[in-house]
PDBML (XML) file of the C-alpha atoms, coordinates in Angstrom:
<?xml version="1.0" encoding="UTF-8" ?>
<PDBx:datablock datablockName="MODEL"
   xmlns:PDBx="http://pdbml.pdb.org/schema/pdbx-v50.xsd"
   xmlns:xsi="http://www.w3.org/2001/XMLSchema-instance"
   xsi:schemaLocation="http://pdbml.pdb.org/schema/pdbx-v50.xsd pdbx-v50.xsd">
   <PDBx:atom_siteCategory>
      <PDBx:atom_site id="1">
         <PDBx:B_iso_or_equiv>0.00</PDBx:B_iso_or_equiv>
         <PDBx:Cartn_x>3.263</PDBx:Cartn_x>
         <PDBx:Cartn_y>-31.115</PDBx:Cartn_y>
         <PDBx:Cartn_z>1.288</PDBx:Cartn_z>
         <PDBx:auth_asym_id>A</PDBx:auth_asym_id>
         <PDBx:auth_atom_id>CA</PDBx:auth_atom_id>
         <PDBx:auth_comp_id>UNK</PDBx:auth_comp_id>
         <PDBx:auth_seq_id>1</PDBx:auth_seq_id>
         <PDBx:group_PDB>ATOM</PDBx:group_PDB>
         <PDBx:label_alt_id xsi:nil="true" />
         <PDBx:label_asym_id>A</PDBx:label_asym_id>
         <PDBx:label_atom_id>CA</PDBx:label_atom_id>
         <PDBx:label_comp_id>UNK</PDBx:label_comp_id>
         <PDBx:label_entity_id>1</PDBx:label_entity_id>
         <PDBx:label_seq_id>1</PDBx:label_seq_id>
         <PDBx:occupancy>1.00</PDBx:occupancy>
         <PDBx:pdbx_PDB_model_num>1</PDBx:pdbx_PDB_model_num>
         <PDBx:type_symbol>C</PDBx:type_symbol>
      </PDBx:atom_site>
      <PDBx:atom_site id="2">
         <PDBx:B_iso_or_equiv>0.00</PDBx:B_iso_or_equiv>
         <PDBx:Cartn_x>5.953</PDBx:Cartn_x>
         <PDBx:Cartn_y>-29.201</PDBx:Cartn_y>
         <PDBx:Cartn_z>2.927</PDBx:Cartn_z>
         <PDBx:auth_asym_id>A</PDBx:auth_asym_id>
         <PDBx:auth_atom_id>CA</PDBx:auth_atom_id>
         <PDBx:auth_comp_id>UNK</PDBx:auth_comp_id>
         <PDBx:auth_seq_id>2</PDBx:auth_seq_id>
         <PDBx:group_PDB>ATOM</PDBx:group_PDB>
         <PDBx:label_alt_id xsi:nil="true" />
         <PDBx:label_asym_id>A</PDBx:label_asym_id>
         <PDBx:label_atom_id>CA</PDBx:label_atom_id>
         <PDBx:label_comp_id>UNK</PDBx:label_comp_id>
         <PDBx:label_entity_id>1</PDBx:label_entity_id>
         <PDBx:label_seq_id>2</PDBx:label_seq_id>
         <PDBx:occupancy>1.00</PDBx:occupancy>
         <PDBx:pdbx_PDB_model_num>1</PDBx:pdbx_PDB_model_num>
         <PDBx:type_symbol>C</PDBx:type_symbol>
      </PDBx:atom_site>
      <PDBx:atom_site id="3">
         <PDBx:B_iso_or_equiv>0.00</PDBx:B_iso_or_equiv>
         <PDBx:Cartn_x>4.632</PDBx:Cartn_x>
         <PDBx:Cartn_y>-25.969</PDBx:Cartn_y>
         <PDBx:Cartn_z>2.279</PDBx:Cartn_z>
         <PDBx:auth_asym_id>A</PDBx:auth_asym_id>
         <PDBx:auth_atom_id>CA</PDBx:auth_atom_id>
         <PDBx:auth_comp_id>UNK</PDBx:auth_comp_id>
         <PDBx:auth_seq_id>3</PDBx:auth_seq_id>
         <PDBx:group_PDB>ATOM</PDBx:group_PDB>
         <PDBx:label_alt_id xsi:nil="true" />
         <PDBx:label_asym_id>A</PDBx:label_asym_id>
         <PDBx:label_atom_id>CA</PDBx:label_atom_id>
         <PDBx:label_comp_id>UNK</PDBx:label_comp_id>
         <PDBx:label_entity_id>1</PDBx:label_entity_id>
         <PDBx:label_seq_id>3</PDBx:label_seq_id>
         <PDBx:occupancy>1.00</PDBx:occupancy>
         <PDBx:pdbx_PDB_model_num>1</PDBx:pdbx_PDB_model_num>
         <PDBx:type_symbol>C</PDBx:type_symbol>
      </PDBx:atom_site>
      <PDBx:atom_site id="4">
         <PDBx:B_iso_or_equiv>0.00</PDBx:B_iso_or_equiv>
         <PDBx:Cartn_x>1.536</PDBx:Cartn_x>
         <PDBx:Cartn_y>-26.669</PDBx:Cartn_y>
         <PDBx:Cartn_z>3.862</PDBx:Cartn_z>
         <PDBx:auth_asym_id>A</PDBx:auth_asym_id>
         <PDBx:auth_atom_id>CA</PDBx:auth_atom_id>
         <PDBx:auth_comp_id>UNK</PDBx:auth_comp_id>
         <PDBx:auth_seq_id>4</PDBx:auth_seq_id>
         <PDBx:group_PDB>ATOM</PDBx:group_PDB>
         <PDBx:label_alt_id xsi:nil="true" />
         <PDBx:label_asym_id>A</PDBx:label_asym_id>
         <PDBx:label_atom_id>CA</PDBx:label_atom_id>
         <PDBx:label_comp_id>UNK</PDBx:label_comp_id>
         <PDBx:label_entity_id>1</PDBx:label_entity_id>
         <PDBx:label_seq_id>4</PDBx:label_seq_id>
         <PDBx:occupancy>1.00</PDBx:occupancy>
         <PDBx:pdbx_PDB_model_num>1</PDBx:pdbx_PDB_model_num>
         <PDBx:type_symbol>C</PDBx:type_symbol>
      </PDBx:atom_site>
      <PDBx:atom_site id="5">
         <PDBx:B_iso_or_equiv>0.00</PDBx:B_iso_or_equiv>
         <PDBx:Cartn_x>2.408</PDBx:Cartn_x>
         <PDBx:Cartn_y>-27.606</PDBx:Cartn_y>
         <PDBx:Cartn_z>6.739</PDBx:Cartn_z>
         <PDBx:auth_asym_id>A</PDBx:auth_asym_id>
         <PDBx:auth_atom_id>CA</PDBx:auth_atom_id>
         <PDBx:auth_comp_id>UNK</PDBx:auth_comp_id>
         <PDBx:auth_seq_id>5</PDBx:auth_seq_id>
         <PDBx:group_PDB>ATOM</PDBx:group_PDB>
         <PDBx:label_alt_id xsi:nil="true" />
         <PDBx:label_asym_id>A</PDBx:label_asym_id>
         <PDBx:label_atom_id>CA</PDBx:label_atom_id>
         <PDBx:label_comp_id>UNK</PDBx:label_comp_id>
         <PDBx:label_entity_id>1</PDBx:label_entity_id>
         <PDBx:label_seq_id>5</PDBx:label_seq_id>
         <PDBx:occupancy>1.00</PDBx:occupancy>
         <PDBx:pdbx_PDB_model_num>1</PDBx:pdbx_PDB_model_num>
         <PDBx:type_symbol>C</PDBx:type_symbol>
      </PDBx:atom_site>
      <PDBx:atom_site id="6">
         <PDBx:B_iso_or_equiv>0.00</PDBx:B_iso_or_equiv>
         <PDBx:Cartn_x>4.050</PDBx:Cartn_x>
         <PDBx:Cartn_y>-23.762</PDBx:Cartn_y>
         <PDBx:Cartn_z>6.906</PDBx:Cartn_z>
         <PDBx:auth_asym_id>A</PDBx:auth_asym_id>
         <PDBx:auth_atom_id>CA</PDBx:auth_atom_id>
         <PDBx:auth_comp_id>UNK</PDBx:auth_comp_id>
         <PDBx:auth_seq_id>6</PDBx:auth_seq_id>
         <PDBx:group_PDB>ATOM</PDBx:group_PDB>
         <PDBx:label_alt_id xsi:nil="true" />
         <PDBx:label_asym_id>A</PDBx:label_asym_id>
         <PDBx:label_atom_id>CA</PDBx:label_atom_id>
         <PDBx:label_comp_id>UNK</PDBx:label_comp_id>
         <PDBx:label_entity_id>1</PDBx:label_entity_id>
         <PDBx:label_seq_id>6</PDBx:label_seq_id>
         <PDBx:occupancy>1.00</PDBx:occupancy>
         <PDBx:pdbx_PDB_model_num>1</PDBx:pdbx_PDB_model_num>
         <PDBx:type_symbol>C</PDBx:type_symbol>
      </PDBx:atom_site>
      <PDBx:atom_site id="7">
         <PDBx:B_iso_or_equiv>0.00</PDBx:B_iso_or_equiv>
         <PDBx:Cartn_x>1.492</PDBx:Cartn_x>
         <PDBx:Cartn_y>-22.418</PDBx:Cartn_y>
         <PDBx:Cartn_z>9.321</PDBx:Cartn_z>
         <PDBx:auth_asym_id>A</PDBx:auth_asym_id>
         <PDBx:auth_atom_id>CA</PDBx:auth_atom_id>
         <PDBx:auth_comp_id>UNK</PDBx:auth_comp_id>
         <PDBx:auth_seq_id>7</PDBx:auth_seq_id>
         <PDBx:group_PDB>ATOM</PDBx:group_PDB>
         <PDBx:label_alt_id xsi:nil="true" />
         <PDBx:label_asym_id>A</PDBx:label_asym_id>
         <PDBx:label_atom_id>CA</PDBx:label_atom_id>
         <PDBx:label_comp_id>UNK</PDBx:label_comp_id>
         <PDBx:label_entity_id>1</PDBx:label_entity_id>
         <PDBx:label_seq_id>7</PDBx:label_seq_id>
         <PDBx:occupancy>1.00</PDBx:occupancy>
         <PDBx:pdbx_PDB_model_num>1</PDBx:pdbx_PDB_model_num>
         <PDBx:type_symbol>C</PDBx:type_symbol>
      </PDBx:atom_site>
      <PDBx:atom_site id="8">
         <PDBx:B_iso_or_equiv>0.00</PDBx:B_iso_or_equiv>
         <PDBx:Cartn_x>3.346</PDBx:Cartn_x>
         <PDBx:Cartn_y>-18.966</PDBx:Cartn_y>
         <PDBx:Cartn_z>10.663</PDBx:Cartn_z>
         <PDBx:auth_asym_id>A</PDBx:auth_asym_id>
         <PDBx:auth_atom_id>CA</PDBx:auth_atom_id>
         <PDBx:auth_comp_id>UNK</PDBx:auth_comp_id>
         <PDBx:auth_seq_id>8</PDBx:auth_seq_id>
         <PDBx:group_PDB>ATOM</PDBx:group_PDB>
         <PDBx:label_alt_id xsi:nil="true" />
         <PDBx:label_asym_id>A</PDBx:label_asym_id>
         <PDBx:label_atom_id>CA</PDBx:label_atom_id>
         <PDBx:label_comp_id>UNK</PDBx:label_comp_id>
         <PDBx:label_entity_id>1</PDBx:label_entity_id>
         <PDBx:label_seq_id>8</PDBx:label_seq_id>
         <PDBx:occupancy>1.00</PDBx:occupancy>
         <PDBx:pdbx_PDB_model_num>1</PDBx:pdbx_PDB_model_num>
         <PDBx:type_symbol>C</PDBx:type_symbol>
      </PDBx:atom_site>
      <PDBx:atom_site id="9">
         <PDBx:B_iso_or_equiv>0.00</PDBx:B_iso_or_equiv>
         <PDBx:Cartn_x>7.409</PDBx:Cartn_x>
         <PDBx:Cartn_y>-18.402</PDBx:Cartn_y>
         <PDBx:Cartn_z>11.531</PDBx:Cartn_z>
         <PDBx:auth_asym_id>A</PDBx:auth_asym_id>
         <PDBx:auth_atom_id>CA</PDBx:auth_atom_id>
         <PDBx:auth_comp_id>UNK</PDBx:auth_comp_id>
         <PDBx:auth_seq_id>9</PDBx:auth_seq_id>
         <PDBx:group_PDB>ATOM</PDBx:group_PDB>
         <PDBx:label_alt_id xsi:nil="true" />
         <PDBx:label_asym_id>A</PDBx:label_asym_id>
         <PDBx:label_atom_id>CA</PDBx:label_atom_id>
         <PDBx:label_comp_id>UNK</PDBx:label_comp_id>
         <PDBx:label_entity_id>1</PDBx:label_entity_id>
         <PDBx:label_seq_id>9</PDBx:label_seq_id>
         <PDBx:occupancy>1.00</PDBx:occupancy>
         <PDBx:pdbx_PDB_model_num>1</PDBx:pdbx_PDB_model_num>
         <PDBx:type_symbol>C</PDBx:type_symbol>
      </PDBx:atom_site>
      <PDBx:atom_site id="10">
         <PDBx:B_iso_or_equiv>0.00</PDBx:B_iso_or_equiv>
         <PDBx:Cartn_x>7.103</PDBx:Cartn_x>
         <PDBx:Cartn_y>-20.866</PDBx:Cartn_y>
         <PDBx:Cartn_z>14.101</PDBx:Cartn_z>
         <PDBx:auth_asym_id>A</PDBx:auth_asym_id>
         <PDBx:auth_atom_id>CA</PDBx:auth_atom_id>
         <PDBx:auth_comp_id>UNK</PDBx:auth_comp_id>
         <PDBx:auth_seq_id>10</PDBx:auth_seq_id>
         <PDBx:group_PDB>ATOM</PDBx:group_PDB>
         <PDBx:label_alt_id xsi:nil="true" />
         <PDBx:label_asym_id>A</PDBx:label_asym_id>
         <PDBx:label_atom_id>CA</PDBx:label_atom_id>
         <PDBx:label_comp_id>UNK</PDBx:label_comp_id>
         <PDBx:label_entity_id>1</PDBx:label_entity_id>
         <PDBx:label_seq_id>10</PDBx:label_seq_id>
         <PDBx:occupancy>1.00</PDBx:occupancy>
         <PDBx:pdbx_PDB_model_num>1</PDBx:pdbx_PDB_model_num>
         <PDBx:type_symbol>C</PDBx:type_symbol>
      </PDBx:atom_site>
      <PDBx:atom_site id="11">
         <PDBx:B_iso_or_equiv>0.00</PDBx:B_iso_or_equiv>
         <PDBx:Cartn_x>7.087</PDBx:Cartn_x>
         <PDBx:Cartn_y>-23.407</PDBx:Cartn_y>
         <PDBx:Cartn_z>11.475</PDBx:Cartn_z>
         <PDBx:auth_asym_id>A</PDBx:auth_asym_id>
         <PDBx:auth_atom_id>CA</PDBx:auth_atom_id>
         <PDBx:auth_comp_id>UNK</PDBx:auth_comp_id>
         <PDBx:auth_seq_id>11</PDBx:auth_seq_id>
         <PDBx:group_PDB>ATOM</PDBx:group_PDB>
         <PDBx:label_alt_id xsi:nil="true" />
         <PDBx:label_asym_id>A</PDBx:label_asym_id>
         <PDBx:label_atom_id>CA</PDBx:label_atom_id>
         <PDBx:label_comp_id>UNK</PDBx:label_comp_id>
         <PDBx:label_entity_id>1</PDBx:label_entity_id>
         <PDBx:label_seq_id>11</PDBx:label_seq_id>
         <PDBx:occupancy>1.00</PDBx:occupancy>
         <PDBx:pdbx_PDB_model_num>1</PDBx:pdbx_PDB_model_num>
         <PDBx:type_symbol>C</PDBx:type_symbol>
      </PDBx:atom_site>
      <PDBx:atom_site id="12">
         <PDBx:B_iso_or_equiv>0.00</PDBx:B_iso_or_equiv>
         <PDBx:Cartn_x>10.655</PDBx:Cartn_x>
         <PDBx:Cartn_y>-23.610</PDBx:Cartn_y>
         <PDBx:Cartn_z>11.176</PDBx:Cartn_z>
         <PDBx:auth_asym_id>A</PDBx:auth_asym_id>
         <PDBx:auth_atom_id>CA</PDBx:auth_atom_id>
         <PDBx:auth_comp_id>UNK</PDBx:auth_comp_id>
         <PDBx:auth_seq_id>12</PDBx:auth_seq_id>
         <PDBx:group_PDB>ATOM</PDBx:group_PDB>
         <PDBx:label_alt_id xsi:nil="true" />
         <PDBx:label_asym_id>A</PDBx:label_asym_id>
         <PDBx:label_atom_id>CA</PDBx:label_atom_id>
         <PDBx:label_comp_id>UNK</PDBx:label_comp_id>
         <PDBx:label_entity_id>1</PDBx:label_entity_id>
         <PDBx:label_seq_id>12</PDBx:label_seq_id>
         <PDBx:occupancy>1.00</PDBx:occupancy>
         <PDBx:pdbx_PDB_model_num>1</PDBx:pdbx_PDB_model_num>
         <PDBx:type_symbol>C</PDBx:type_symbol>
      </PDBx:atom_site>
      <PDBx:atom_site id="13">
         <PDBx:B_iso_or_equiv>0.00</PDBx:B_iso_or_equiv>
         <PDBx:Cartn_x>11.111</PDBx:Cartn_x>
         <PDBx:Cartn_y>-27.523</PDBx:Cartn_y>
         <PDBx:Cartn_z>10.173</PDBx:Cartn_z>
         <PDBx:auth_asym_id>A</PDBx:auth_asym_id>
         <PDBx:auth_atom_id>CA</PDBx:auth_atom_id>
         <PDBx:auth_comp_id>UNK</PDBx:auth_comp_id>
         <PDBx:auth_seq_id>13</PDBx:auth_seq_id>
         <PDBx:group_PDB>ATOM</PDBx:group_PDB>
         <PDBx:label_alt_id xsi:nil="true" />
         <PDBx:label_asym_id>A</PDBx:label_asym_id>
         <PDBx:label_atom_id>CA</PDBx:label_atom_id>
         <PDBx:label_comp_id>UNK</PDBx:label_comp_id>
         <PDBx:label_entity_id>1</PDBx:label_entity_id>
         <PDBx:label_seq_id>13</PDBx:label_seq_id>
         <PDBx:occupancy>1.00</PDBx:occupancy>
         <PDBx:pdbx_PDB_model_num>1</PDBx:pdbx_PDB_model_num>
         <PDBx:type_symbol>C</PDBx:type_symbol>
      </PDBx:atom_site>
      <PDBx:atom_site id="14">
         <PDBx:B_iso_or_equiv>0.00</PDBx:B_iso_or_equiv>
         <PDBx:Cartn_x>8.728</PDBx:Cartn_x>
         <PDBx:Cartn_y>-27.074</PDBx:Cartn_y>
         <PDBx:Cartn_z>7.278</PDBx:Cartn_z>
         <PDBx:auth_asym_id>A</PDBx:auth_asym_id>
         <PDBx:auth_atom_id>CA</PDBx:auth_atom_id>
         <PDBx:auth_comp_id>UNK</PDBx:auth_comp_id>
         <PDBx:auth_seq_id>14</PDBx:auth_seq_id>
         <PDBx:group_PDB>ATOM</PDBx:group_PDB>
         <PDBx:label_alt_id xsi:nil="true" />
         <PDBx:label_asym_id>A</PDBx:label_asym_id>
         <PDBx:label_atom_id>CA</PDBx:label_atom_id>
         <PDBx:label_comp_id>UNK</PDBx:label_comp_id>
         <PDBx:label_entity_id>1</PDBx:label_entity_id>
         <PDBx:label_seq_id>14</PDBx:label_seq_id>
         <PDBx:occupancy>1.00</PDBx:occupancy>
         <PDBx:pdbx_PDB_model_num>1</PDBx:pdbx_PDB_model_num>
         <PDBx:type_symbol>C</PDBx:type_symbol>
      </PDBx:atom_site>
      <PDBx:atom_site id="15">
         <PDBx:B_iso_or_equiv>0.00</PDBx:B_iso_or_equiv>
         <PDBx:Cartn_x>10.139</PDBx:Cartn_x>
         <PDBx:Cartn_y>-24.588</PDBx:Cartn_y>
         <PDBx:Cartn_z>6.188</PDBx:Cartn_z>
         <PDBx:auth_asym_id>A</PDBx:auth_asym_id>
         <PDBx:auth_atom_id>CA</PDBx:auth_atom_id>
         <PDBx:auth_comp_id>UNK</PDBx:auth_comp_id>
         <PDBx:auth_seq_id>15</PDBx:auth_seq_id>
         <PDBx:group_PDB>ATOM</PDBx:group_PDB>
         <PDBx:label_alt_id xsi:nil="true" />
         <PDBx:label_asym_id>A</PDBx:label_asym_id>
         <PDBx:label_atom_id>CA</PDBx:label_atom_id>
         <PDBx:label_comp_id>UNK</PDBx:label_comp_id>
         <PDBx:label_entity_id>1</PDBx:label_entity_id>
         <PDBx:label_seq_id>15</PDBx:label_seq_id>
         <PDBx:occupancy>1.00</PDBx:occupancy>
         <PDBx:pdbx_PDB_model_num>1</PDBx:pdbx_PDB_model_num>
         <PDBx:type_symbol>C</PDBx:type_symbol>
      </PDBx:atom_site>
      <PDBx:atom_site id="16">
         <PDBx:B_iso_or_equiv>0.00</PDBx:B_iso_or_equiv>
         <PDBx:Cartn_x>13.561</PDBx:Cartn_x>
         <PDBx:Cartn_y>-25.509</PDBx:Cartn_y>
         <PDBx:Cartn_z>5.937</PDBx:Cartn_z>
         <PDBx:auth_asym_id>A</PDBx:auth_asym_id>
         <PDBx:auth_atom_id>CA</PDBx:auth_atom_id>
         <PDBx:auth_comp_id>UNK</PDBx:auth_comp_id>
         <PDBx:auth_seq_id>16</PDBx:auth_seq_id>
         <PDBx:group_PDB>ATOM</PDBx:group_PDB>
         <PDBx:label_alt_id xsi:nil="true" />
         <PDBx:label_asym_id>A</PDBx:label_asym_id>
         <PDBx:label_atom_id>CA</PDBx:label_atom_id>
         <PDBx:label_comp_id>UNK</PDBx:label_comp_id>
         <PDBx:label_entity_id>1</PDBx:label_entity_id>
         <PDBx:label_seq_id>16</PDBx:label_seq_id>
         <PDBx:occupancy>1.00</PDBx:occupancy>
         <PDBx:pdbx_PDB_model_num>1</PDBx:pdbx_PDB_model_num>
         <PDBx:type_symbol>C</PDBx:type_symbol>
      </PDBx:atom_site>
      <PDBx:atom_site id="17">
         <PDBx:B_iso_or_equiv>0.00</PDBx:B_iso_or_equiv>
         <PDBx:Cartn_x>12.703</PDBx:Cartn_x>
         <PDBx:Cartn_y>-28.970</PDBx:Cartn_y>
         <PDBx:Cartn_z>4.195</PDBx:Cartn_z>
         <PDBx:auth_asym_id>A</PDBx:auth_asym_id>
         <PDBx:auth_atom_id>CA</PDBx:auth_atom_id>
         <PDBx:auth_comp_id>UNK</PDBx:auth_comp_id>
         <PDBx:auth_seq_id>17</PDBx:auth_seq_id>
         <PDBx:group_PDB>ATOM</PDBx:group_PDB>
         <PDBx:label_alt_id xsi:nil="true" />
         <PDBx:label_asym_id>A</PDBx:label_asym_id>
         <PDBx:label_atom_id>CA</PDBx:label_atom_id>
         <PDBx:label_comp_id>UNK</PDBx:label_comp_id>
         <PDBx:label_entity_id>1</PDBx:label_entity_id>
         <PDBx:label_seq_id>17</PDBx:label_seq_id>
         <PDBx:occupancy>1.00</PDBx:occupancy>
         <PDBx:pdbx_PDB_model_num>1</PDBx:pdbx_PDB_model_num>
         <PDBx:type_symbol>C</PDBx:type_symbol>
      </PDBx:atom_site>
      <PDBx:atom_site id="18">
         <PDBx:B_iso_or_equiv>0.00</PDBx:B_iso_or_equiv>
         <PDBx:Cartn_x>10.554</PDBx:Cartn_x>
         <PDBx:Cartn_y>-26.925</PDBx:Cartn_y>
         <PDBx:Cartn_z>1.847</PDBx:Cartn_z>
         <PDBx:auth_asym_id>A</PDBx:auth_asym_id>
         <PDBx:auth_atom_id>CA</PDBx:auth_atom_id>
         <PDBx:auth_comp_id>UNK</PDBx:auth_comp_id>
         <PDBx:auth_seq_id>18</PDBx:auth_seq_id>
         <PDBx:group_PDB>ATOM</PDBx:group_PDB>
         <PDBx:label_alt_id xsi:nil="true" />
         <PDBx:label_asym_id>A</PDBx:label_asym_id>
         <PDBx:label_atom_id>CA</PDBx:label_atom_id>
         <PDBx:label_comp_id>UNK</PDBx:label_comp_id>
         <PDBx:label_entity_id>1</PDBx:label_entity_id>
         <PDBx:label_seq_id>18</PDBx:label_seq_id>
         <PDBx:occupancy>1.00</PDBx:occupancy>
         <PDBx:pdbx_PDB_model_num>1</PDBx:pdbx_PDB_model_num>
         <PDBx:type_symbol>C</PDBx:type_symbol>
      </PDBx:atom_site>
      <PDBx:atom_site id="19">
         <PDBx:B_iso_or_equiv>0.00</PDBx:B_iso_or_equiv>
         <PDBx:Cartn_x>14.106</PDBx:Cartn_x>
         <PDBx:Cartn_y>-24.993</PDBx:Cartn_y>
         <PDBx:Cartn_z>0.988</PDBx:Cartn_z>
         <PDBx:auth_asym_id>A</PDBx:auth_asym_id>
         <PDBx:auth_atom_id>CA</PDBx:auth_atom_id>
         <PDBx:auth_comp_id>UNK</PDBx:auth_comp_id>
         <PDBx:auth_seq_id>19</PDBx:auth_seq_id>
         <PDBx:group_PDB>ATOM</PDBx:group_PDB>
         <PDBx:label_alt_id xsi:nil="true" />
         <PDBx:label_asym_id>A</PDBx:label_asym_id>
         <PDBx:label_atom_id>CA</PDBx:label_atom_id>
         <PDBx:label_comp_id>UNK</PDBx:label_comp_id>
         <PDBx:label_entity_id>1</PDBx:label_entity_id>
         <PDBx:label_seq_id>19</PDBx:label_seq_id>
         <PDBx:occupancy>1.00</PDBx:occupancy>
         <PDBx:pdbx_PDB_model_num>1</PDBx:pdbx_PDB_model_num>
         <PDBx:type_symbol>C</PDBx:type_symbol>
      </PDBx:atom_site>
      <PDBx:atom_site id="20">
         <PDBx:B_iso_or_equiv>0.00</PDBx:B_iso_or_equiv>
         <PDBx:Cartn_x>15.628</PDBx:Cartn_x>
         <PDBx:Cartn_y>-27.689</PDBx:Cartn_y>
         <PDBx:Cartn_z>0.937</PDBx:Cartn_z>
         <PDBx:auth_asym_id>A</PDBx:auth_asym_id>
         <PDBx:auth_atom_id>CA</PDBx:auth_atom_id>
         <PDBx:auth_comp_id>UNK</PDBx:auth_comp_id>
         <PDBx:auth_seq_id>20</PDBx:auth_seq_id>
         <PDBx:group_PDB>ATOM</PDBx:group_PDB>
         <PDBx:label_alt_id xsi:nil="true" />
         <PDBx:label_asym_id>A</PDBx:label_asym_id>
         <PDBx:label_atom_id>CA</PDBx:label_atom_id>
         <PDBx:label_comp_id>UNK</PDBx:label_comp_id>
         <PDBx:label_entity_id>1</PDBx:label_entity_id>
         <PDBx:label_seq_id>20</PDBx:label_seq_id>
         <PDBx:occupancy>1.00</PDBx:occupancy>
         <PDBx:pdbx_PDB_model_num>1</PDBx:pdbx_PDB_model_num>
         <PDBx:type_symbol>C</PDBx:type_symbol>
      </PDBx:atom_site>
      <PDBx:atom_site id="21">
         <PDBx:B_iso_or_equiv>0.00</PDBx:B_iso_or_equiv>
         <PDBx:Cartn_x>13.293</PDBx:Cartn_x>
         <PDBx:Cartn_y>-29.751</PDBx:Cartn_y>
         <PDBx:Cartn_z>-1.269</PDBx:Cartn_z>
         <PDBx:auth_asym_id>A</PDBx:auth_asym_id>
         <PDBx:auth_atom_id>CA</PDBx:auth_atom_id>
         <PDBx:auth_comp_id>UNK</PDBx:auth_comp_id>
         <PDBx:auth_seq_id>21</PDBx:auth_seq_id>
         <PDBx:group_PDB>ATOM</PDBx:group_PDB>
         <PDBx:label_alt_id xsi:nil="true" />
         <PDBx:label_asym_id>A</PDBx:label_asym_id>
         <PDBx:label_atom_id>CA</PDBx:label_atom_id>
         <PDBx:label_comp_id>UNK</PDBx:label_comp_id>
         <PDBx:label_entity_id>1</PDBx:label_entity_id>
         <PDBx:label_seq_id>21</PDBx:label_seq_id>
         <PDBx:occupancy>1.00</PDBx:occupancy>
         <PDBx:pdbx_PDB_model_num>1</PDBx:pdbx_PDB_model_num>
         <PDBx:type_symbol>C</PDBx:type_symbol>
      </PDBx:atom_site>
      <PDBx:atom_site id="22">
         <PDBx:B_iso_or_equiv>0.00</PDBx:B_iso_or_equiv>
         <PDBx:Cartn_x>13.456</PDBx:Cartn_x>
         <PDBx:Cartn_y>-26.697</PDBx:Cartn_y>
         <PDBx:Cartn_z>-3.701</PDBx:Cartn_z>
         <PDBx:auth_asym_id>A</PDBx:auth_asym_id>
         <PDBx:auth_atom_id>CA</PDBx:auth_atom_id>
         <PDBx:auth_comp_id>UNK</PDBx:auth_comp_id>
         <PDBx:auth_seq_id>22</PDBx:auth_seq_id>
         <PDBx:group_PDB>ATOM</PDBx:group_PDB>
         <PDBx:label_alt_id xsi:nil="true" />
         <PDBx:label_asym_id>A</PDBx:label_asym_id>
         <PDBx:label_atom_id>CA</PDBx:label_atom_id>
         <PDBx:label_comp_id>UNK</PDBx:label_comp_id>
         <PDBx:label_entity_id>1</PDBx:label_entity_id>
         <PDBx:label_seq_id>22</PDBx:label_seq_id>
         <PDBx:occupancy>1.00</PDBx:occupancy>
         <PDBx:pdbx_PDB_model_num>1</PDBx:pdbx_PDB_model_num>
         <PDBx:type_symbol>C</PDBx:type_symbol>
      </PDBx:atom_site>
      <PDBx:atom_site id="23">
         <PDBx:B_iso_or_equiv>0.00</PDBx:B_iso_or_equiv>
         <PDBx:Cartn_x>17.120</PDBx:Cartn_x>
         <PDBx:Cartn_y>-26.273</PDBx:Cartn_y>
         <PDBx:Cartn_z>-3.986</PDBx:Cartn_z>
         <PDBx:auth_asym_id>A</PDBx:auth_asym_id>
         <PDBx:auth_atom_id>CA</PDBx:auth_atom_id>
         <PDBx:auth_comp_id>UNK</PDBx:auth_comp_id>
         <PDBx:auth_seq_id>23</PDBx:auth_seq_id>
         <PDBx:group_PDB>ATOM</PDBx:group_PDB>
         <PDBx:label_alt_id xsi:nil="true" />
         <PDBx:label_asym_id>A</PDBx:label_asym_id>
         <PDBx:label_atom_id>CA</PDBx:label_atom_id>
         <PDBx:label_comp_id>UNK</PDBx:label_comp_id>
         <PDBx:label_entity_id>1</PDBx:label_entity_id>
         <PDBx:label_seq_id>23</PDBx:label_seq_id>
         <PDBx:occupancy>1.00</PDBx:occupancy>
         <PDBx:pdbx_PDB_model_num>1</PDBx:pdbx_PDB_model_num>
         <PDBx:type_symbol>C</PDBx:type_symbol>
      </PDBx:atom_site>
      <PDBx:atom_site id="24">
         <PDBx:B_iso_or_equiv>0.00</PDBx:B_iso_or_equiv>
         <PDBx:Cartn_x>17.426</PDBx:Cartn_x>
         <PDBx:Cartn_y>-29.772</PDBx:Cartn_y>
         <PDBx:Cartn_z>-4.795</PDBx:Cartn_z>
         <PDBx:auth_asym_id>A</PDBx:auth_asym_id>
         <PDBx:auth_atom_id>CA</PDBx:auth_atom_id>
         <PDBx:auth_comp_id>UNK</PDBx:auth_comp_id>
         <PDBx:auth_seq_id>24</PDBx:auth_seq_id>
         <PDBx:group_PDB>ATOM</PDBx:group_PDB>
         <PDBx:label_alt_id xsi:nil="true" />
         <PDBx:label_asym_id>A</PDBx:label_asym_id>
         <PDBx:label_atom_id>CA</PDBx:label_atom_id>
         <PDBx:label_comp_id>UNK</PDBx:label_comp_id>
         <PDBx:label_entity_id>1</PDBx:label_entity_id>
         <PDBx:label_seq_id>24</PDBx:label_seq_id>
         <PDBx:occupancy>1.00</PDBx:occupancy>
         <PDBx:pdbx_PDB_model_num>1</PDBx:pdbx_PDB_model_num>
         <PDBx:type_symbol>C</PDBx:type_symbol>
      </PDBx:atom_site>
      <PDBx:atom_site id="25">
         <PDBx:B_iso_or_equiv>0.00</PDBx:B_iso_or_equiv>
         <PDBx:Cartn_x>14.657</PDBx:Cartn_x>
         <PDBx:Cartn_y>-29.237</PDBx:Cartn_y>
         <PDBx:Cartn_z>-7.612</PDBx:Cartn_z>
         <PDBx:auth_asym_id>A</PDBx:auth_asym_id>
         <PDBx:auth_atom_id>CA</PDBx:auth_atom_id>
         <PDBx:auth_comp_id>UNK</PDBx:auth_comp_id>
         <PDBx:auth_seq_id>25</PDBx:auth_seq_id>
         <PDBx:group_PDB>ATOM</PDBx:group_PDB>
         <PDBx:label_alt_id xsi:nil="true" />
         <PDBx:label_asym_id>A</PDBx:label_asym_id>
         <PDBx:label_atom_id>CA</PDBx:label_atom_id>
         <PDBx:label_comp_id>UNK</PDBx:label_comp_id>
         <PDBx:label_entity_id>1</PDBx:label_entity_id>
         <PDBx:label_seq_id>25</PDBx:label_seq_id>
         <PDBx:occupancy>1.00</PDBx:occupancy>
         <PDBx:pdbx_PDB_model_num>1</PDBx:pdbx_PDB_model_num>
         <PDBx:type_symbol>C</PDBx:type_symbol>
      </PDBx:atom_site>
   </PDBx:atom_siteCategory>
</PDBx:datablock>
C-alpha cells in the first residue's frame, strides 16, 4: 500500500514508511 502511493521523489512520506515497514519485516 505504501509503495503505491510512491508516485516520484516528491513522495517522501511513502517512502520512508515503505522503509520503514520493510526493515521491520
Amino acid at each position: 500500500r505504501q509503495l503505491r502511493r510512491v508516485g516520484s521523489v516528491n513522495s517522501p512520506n511513502p517512502a520512508h514508511q515503505a522503509r520503514l515497514i520493510a526493515k521491520r519485516m
